[in-house]
N, C-alpha and C. Protein backbone atom coordinates (compact mmCIF):
# COMPACT_ATOMS: atom_id res chain seq x y z
N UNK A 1 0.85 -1.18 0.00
CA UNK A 1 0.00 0.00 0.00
C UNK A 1 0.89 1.24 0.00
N UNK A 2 0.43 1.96 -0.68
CA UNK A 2 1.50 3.57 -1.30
C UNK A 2 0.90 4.07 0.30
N UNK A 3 1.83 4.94 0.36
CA UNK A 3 1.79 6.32 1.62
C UNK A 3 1.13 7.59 1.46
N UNK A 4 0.31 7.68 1.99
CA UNK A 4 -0.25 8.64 1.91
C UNK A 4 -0.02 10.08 2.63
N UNK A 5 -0.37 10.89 1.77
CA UNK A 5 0.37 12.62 2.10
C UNK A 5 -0.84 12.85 3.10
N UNK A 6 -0.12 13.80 4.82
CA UNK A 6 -1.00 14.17 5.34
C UNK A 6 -0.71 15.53 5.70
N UNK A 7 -2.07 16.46 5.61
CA UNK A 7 -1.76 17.67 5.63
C UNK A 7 -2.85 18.52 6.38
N UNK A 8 -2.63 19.43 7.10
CA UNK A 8 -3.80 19.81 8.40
C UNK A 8 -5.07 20.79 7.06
N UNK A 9 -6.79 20.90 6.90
CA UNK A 9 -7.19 21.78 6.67
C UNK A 9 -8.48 22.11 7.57
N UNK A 10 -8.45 23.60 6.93
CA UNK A 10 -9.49 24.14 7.56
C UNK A 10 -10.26 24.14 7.07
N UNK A 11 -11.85 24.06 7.44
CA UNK A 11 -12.84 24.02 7.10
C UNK A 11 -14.02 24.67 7.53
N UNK A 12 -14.76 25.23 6.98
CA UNK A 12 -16.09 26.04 7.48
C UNK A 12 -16.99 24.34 8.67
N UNK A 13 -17.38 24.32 9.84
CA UNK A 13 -18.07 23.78 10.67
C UNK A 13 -19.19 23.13 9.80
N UNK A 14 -20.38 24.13 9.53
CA UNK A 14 -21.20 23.80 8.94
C UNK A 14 -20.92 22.73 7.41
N UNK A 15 -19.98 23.37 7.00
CA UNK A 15 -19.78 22.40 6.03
C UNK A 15 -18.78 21.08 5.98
N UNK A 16 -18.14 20.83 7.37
CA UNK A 16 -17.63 19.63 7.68
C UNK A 16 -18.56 19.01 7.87
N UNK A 17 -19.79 19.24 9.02
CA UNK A 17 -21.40 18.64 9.32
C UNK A 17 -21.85 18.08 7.78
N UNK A 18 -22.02 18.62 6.96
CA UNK A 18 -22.86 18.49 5.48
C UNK A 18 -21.97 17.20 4.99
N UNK A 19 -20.64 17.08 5.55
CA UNK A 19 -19.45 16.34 4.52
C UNK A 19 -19.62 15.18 5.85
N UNK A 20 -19.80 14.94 7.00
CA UNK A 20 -19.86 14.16 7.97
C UNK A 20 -20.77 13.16 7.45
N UNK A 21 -22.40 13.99 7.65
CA UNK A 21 -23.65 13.12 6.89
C UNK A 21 -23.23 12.16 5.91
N UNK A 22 -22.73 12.99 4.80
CA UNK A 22 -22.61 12.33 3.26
C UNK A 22 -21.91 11.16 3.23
N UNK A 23 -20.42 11.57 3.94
CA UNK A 23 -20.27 10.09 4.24
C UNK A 23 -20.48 9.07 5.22
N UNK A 24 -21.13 9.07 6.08
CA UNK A 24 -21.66 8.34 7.08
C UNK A 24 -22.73 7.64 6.10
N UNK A 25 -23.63 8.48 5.22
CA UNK A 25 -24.48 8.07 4.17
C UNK A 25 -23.63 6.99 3.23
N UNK A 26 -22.92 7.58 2.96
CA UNK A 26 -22.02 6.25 1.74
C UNK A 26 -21.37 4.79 2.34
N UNK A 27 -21.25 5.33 4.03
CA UNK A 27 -20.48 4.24 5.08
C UNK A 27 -19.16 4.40 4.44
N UNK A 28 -18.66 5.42 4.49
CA UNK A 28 -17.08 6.15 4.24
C UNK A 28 -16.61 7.00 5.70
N UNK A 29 -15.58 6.88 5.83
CA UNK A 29 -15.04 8.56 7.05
C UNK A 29 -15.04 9.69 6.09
N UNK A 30 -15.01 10.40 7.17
CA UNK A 30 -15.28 12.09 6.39
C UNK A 30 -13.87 12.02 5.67
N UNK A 31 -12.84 11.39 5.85
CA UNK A 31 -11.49 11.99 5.25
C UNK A 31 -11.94 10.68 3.87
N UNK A 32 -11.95 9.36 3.97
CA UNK A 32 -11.70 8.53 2.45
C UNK A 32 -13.20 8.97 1.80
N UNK A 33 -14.04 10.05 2.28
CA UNK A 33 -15.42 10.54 1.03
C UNK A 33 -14.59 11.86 0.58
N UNK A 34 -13.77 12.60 1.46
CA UNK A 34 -13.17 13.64 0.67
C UNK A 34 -12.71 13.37 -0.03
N UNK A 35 -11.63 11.92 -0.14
CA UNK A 35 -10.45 11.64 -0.88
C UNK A 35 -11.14 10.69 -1.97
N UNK A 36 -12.41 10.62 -1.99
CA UNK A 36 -13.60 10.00 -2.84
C UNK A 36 -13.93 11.27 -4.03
N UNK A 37 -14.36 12.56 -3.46
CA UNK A 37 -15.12 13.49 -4.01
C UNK A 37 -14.05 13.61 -5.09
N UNK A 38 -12.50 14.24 -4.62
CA UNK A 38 -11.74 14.83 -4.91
C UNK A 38 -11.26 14.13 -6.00
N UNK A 39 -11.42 12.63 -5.96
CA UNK A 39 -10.73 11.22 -6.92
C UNK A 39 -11.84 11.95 -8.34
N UNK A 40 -12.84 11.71 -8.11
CA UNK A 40 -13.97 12.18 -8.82
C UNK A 40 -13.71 13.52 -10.03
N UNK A 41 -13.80 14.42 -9.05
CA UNK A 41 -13.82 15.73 -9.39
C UNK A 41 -12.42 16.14 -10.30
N UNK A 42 -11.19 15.32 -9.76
CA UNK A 42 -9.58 15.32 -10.76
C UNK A 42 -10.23 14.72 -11.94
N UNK A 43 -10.96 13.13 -11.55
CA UNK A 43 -10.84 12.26 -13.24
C UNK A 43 -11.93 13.32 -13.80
N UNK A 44 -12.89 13.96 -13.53
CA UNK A 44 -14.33 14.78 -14.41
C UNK A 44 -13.50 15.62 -14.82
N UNK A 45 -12.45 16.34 -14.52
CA UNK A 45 -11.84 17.67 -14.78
C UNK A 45 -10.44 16.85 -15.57
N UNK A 46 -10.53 15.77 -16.23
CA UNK A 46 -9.46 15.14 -17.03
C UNK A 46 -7.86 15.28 -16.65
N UNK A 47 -7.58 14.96 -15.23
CA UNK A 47 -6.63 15.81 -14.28
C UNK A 47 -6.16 14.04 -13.60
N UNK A 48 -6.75 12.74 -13.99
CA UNK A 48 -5.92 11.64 -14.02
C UNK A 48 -6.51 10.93 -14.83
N UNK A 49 -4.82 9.77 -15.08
CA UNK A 49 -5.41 9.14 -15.36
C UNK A 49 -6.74 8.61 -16.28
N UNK A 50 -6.77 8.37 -17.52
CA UNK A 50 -8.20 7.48 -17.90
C UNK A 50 -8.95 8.56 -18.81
N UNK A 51 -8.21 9.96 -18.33
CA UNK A 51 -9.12 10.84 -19.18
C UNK A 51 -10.28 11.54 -18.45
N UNK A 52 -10.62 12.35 -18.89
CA UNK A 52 -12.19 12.96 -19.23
C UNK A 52 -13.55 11.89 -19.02
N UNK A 53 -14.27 12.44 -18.02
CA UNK A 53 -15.37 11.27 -17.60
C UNK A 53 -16.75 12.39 -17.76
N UNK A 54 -17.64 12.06 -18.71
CA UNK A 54 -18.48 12.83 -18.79
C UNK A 54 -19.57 12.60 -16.96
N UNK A 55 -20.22 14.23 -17.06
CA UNK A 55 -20.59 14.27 -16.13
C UNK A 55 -22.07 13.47 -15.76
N UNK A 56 -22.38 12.90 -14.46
CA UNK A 56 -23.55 11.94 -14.77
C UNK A 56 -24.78 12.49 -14.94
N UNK A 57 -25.83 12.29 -15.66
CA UNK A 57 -26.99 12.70 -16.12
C UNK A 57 -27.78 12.99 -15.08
N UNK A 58 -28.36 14.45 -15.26
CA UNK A 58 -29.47 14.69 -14.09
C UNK A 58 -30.47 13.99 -14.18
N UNK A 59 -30.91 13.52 -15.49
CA UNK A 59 -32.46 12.64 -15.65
C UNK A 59 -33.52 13.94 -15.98
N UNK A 60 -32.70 14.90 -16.19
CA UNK A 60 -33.74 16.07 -17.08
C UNK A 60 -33.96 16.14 -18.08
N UNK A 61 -35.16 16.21 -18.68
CA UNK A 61 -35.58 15.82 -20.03
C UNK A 61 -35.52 17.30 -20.41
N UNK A 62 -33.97 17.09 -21.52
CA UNK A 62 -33.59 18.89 -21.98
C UNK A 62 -34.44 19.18 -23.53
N UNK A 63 -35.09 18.14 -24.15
CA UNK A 63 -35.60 17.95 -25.72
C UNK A 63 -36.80 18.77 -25.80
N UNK A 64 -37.21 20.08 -24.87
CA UNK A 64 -38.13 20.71 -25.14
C UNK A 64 -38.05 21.93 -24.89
């Protein structure tokens, strides 16, 4: 297993709470859903690895 970089941040309260939920919701810790979002948000923004990942469909019907 590679080593992982650790580094202190700050965060708005309220929005650690919002990031707590979400992953407690996924059954993740708040730090491997950050290091989830962030995995995400690099490959969507074509920033690793694999390329460019189109973004997932809202299920809005745009044809009108």
């Amino acid at each position: 297993m590679s080593a992982k970089k650790s580094f202190p941040l700050r965060i708005d309260p309220k929005l650690y709470e919002i990031l707590e939920r979400w992953a407690a919701d996924e059954f993740r810790s708040v730090n491997g859903h950050l290091e989830f979002l962030l995995r995400e948000a690099a490959l969507r923004a074509g920033r690793l690895p694999g390329g460019r990942v189109p973004p997932p469909d809202s299920g809005e019907d745009r044809s009108s």
